[in-house]
C-alpha atoms as a PDB file:
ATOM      1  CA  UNK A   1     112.784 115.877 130.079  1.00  0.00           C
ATOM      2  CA  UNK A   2     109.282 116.188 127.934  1.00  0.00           C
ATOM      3  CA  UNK A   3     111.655 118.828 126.418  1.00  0.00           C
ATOM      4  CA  UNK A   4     111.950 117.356 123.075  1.00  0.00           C
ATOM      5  CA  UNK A   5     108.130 116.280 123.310  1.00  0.00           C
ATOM      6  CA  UNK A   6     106.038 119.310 124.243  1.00  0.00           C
ATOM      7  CA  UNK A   7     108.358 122.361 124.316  1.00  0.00           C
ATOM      8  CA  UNK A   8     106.328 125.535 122.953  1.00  0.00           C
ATOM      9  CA  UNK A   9     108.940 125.949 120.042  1.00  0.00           C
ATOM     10  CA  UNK A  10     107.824 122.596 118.518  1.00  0.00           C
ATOM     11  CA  UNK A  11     104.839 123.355 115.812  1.00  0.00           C
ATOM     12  CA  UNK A  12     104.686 119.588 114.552  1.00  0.00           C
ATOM     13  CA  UNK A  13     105.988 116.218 114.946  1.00  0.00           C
ATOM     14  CA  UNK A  14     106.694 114.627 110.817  1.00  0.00           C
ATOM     15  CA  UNK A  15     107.536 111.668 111.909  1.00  0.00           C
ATOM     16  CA  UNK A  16     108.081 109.221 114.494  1.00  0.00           C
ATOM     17  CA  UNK A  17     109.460 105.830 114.007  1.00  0.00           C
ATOM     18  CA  UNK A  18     112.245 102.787 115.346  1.00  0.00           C
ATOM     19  CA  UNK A  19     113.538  99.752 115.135  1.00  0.00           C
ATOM     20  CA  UNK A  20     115.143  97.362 117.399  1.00  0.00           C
ATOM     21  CA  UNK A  21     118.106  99.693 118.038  1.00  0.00           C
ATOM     22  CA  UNK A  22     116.813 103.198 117.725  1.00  0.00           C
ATOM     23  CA  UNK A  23     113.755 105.556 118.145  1.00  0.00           C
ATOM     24  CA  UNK A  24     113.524 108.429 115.844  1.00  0.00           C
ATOM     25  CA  UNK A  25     111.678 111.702 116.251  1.00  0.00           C
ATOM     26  CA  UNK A  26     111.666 114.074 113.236  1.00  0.00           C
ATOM     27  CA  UNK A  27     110.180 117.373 114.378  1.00  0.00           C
ATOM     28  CA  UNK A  28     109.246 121.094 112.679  1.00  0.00           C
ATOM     29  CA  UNK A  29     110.230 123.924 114.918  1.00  0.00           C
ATOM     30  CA  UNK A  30     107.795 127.259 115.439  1.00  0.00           C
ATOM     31  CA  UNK A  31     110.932 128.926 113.241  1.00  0.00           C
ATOM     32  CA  UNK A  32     110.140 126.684 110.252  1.00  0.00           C
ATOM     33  CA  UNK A  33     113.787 124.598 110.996  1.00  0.00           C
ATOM     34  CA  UNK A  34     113.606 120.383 110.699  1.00  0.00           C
ATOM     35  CA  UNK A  35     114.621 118.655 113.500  1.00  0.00           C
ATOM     36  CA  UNK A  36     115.995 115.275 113.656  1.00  0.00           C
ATOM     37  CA  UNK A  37     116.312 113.550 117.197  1.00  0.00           C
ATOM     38  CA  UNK A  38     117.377 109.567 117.590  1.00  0.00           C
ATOM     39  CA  UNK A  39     117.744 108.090 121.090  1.00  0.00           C
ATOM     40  CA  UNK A  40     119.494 104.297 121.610  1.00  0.00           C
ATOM     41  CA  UNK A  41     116.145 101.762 122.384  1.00  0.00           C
ATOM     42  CA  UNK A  42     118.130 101.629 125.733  1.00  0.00           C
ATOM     43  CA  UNK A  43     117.319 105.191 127.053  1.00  0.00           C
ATOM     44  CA  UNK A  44     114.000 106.415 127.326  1.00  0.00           C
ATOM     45  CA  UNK A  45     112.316 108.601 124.884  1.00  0.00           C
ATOM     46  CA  UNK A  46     111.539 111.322 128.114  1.00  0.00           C
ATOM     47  CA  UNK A  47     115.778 111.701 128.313  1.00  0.00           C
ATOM     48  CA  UNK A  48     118.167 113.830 126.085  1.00  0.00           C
ATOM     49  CA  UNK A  49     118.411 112.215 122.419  1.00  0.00           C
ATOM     50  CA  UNK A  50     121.347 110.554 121.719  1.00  0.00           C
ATOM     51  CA  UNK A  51     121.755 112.602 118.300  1.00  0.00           C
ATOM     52  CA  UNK A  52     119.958 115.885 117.536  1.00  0.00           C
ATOM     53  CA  UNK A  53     120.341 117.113 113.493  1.00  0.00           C
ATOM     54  CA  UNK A  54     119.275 120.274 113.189  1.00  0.00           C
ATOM     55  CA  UNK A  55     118.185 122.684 109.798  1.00  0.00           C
ATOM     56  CA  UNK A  56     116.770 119.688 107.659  1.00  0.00           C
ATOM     57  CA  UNK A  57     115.783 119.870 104.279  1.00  0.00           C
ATOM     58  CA  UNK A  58     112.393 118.487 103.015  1.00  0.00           C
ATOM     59  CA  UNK A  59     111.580 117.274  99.661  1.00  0.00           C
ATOM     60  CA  UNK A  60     108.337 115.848  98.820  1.00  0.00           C
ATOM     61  CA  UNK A  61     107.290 113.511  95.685  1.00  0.00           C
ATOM     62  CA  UNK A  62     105.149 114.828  93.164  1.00  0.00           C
ATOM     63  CA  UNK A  63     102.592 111.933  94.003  1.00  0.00           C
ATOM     64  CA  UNK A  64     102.579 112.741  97.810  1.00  0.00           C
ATOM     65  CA  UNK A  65     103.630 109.118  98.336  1.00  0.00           C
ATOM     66  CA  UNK A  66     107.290 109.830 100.485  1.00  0.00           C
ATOM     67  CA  UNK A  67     108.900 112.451 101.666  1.00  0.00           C
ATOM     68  CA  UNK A  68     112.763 113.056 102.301  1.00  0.00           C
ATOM     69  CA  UNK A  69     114.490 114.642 104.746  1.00  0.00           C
ATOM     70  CA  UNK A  70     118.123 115.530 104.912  1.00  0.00           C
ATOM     71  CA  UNK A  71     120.472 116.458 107.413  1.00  0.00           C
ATOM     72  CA  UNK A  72     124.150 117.209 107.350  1.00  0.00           C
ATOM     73  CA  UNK A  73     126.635 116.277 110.599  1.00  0.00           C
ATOM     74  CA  UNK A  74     129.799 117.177 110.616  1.00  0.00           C
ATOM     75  CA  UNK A  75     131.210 114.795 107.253  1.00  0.00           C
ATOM     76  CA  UNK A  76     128.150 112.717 106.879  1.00  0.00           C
ATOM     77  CA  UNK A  77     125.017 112.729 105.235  1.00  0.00           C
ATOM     78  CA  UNK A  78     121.704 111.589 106.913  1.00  0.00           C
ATOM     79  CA  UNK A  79     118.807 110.857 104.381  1.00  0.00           C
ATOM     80  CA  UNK A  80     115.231 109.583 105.866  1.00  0.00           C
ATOM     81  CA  UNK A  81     112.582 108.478 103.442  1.00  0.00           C
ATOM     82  CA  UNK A  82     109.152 108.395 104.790  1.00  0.00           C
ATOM     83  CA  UNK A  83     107.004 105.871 102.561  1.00  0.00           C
ATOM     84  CA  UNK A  84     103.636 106.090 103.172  1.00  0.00           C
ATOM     85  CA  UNK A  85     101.040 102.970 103.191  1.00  0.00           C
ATOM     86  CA  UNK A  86      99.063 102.469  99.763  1.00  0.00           C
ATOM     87  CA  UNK A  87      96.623 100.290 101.408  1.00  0.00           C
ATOM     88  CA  UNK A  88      94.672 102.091 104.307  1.00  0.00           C
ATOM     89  CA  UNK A  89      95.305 101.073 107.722  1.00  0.00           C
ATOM     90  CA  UNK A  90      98.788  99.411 105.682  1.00  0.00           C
ATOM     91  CA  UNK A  91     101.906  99.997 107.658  1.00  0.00           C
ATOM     92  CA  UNK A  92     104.510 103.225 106.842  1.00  0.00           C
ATOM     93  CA  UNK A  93     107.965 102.594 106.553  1.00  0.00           C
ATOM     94  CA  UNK A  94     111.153 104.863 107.165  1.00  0.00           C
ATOM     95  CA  UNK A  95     114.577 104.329 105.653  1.00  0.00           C
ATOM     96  CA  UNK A  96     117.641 106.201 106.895  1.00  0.00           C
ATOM     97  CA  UNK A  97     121.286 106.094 105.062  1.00  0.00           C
ATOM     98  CA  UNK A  98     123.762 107.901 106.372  1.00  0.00           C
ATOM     99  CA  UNK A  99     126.400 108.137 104.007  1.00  0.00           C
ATOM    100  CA  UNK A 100     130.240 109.105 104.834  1.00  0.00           C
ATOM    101  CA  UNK A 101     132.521 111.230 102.926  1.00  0.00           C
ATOM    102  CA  UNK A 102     134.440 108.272 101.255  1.00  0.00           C
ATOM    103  CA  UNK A 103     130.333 107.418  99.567  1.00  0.00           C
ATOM    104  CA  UNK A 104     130.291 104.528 102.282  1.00  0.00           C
ATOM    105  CA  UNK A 105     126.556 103.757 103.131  1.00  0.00           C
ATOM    106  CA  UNK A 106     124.701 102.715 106.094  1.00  0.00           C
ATOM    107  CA  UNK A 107     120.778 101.850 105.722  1.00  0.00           C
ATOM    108  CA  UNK A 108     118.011 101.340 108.342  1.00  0.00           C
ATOM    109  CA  UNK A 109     114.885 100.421 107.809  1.00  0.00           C
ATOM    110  CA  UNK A 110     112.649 101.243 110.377  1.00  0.00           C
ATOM    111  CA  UNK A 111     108.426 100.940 110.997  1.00  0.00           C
ATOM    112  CA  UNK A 112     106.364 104.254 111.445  1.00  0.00           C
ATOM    113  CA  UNK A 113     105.093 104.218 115.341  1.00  0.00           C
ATOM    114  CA  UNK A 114     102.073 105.304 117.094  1.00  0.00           C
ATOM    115  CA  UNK A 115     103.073 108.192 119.462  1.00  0.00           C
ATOM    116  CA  UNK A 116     102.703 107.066 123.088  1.00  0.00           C
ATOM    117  CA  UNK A 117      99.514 108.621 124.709  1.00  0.00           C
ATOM    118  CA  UNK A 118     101.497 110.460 127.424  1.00  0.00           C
ATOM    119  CA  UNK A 119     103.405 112.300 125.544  1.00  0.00           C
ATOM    120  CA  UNK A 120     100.543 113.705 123.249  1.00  0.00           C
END
């Protein structure tokens, strides 16, 4: 299901990154809304995400040097920091914390990824 890959609705792809557990897809809809899709390293990035956030908010640093996304689900709190490279060619990172409603944190740190050919 290229669905979540080359539907019409999707205007741009923000951000696309993983680690050894999940691959993450942060997407901006034709309507303007962020989109925040995570599948399990197990299933393949062509099936149905595991998670979809939808209506993200996007906050940018004055320098230009991360951006943050935020997404609310249900009584948690998902925050992704994109941190790009200083060094050209240098390697992007991503952090997520998802934070409950007791203030209990989670954090991921993740590597930016290339998009795979056949999906461009």
């Amino acid at each position: 299901m290229t669905i979540f890959w080359s539907h019409p609705n999707i205007e741009a792809v923000l951000a696309y990154f993983g680690d050894s557990q999940y691959t993450v897809k942060i997407d901006r809809l034709c309507t303007g809304e962020i989109r925040y899709l995570c599948w399990h390293k197990s299933n393949s990035i062509l099936a149905k995400p595991n998670l979809i956030l939808r209506n993200g908010k996007v906050r940018e640093t004055q320098n230009g040097e991360s951006v943050e996304y935020t997404f609310l689900c249900d009584d948690r709190v998902f925050t992704v920091e994109y941190i790009a490279s200083k060094l050209k060619g240098g390697t992007a990172y991503c952090f997520i914390e998802v934070m409950d409603k007791d203030q209990k944190k989670s954090t991921w740190k993740m590597e930016h990824m290339s998009i795979p050919k056949y999906l461009r």
